[in-house]
N, C-alpha and C. Protein backbone atom coordinates (compact mmCIF):
# COMPACT_ATOMS: atom_id res chain seq x y z
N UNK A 1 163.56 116.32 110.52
CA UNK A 1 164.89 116.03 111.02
C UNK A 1 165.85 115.75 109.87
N UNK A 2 165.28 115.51 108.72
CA UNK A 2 166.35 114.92 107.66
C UNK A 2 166.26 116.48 106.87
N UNK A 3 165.95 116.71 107.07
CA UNK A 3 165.56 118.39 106.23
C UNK A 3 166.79 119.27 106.99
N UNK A 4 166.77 119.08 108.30
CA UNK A 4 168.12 119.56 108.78
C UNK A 4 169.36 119.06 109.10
N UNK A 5 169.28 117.45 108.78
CA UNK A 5 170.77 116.83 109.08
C UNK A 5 170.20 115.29 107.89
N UNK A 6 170.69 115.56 106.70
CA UNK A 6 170.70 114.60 105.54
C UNK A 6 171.33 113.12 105.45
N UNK A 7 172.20 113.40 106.90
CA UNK A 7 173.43 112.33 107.14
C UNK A 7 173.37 111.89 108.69
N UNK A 8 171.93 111.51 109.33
CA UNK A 8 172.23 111.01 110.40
C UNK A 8 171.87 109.86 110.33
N UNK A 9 172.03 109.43 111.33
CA UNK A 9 172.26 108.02 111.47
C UNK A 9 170.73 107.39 111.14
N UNK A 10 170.22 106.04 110.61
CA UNK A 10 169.07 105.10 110.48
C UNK A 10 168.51 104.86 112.57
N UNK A 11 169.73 104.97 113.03
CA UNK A 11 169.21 104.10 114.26
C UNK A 11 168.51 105.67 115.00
N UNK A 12 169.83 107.09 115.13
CA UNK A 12 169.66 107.84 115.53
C UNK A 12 168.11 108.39 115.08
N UNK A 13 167.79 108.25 113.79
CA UNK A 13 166.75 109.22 113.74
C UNK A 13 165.37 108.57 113.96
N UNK A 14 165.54 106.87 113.96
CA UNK A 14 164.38 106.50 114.43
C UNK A 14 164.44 106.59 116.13
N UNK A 15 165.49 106.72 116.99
CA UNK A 15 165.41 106.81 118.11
C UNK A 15 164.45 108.53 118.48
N UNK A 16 164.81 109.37 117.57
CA UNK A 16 163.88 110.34 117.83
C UNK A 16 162.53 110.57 117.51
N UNK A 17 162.05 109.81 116.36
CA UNK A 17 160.86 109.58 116.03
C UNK A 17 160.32 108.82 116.63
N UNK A 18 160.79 107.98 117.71
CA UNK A 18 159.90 106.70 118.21
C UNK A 18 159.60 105.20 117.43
N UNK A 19 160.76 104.95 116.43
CA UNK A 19 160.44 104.26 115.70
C UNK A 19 161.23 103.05 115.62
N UNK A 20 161.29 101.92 115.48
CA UNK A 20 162.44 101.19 115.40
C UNK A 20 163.20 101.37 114.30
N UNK A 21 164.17 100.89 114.53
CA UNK A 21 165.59 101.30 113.12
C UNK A 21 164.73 100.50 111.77
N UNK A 22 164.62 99.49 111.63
CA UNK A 22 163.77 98.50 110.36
C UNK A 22 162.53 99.28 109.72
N UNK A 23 161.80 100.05 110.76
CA UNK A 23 160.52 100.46 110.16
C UNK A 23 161.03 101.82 109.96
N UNK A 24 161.87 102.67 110.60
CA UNK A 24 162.42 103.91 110.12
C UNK A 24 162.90 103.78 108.60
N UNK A 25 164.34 102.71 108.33
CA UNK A 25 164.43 102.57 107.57
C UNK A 25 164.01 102.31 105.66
N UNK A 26 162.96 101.51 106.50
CA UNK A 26 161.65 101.47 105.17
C UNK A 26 160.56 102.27 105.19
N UNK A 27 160.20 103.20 106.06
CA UNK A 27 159.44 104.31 105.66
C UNK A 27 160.19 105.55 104.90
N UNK A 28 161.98 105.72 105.23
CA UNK A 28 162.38 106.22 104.16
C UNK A 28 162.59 105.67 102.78
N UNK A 29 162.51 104.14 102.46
CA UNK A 29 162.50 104.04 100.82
C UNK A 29 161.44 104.18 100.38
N UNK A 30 160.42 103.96 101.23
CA UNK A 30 158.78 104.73 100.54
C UNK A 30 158.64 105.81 100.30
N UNK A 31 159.21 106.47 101.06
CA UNK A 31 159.17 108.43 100.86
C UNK A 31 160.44 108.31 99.71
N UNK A 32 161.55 107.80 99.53
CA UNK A 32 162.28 108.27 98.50
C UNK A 32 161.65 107.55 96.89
N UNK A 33 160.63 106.49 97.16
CA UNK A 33 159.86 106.05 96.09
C UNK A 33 158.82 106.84 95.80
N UNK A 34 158.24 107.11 96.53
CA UNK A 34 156.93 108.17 96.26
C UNK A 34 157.73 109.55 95.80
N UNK A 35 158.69 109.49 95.64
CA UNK A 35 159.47 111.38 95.30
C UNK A 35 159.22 112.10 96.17
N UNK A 36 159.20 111.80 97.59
CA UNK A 36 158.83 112.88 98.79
C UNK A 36 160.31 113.53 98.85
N UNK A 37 161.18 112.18 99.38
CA UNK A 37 162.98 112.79 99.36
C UNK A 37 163.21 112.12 98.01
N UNK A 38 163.76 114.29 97.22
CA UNK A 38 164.44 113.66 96.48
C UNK A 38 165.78 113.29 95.87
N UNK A 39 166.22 113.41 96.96
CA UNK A 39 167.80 113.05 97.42
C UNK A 39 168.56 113.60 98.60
N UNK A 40 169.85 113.31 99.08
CA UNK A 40 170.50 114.08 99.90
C UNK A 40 171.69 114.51 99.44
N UNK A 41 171.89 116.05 99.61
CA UNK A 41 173.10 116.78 99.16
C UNK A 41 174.00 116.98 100.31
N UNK A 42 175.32 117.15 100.01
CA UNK A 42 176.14 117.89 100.95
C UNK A 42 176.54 119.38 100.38
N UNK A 43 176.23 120.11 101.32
CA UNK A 43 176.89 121.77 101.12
C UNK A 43 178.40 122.00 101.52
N UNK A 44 178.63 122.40 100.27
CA UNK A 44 180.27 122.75 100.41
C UNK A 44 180.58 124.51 100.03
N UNK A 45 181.56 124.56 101.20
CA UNK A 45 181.90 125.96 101.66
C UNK A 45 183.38 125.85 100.66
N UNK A 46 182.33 126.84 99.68
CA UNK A 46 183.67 127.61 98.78
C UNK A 46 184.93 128.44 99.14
N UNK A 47 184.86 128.80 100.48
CA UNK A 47 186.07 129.43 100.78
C UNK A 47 186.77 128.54 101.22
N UNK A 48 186.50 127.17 101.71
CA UNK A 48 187.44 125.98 102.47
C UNK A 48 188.02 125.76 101.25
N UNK A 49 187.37 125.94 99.86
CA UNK A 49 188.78 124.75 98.87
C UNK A 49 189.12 126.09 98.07
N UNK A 50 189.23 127.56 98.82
CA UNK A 50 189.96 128.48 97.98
C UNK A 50 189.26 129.02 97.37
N UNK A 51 188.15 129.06 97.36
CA UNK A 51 186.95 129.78 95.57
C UNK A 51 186.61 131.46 96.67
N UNK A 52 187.27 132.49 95.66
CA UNK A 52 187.17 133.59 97.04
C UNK A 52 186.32 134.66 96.16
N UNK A 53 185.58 133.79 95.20
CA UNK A 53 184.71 134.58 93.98
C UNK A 53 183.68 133.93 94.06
N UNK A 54 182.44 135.00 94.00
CA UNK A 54 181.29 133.79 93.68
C UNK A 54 180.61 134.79 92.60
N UNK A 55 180.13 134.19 91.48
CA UNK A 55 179.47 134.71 90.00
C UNK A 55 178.14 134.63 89.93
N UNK A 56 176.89 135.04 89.69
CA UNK A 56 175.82 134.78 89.14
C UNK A 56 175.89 135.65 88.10
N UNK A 57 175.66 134.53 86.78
CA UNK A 57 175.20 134.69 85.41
C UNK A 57 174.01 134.26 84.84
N UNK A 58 173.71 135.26 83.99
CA UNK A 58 172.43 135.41 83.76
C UNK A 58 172.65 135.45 82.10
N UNK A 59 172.41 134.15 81.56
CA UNK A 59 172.04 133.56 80.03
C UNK A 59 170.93 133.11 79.04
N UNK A 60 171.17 134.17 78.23
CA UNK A 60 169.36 134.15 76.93
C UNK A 60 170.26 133.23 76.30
N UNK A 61 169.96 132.11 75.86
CA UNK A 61 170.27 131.75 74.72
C UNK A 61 168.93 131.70 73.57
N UNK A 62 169.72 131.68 72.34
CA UNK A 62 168.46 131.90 71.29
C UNK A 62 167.29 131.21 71.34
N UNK A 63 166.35 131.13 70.57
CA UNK A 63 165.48 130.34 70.76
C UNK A 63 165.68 128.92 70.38
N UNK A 64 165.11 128.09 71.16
CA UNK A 64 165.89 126.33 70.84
C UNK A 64 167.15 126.10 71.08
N UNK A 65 167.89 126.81 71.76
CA UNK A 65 169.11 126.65 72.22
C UNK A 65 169.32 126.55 73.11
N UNK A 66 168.42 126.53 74.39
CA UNK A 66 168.73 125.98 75.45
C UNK A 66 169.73 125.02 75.76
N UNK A 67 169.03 123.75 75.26
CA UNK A 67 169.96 122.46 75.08
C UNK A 67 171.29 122.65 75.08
N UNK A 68 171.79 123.35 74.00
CA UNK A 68 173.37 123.55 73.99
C UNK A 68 173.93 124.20 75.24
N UNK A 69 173.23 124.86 76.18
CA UNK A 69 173.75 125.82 77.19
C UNK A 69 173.93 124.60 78.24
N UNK A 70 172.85 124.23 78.75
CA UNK A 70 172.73 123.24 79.69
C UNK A 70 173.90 121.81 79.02
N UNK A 71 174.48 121.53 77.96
CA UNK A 71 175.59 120.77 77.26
C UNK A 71 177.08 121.06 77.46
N UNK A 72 176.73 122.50 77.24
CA UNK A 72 177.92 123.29 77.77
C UNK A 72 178.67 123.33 79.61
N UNK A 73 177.42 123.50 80.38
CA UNK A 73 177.63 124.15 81.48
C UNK A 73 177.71 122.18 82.64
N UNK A 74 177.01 121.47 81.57
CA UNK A 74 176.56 120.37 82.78
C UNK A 74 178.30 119.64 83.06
N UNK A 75 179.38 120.14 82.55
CA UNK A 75 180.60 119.06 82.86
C UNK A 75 181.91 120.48 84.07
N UNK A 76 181.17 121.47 84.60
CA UNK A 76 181.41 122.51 85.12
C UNK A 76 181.23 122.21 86.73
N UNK A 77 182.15 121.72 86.90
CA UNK A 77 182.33 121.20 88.64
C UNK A 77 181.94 122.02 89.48
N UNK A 78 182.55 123.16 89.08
CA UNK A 78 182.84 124.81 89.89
C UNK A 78 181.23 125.28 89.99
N UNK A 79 180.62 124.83 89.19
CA UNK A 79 178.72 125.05 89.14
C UNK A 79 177.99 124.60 89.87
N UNK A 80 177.53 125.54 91.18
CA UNK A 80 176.80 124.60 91.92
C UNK A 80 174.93 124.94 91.74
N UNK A 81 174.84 125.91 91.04
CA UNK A 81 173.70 125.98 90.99
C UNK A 81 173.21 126.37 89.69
N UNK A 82 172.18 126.15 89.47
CA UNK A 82 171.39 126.40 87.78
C UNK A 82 169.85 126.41 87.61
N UNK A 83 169.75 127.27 87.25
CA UNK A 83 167.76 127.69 87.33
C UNK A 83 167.50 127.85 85.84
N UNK A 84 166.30 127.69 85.32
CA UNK A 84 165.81 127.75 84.06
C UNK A 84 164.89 128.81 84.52
């Protein structure tokens, strides 16, 4: 259920699990302690704030230069995604 809605409610989602809100609640800081969840994102639709381009680039940097790329690219708002 959190896999498909990241932002519902503590009470709502233990009401579907069968769980009370207290023990819902703390079985998710165990799962976000154990690294089960490892966070929650929101998806944002690039055409709502105008972006009517979308780019995939594809970058060798030299050898040991990684670092500088990922230095370069990490203050890039407009970047929503990045694979090594």
């Amino acid at each position: 259920m959190l896999a498909s809605d990241g932002r519902i409610a503590i009470s709502e989602l233990a009401k579907r699990v069968g769980l009370s809100a207290p023990s819902t609640a703390e079985r998710m800081r165990r799962l976000e302690a154990q690294g089960v969840i490892r966070g929650f994102t929101v998806e944002i639709d690039p055409r709502a704030l105008g972006y009517t381009l979308q780019a995939i680039v594809r970058v060798q940097p030299l050898p040991g230069q990684l670092h500088l790329v990922e230095e370069a690219i990490r203050d890039i708002s407009e970047l929503v995604e990045c694979n090594k």
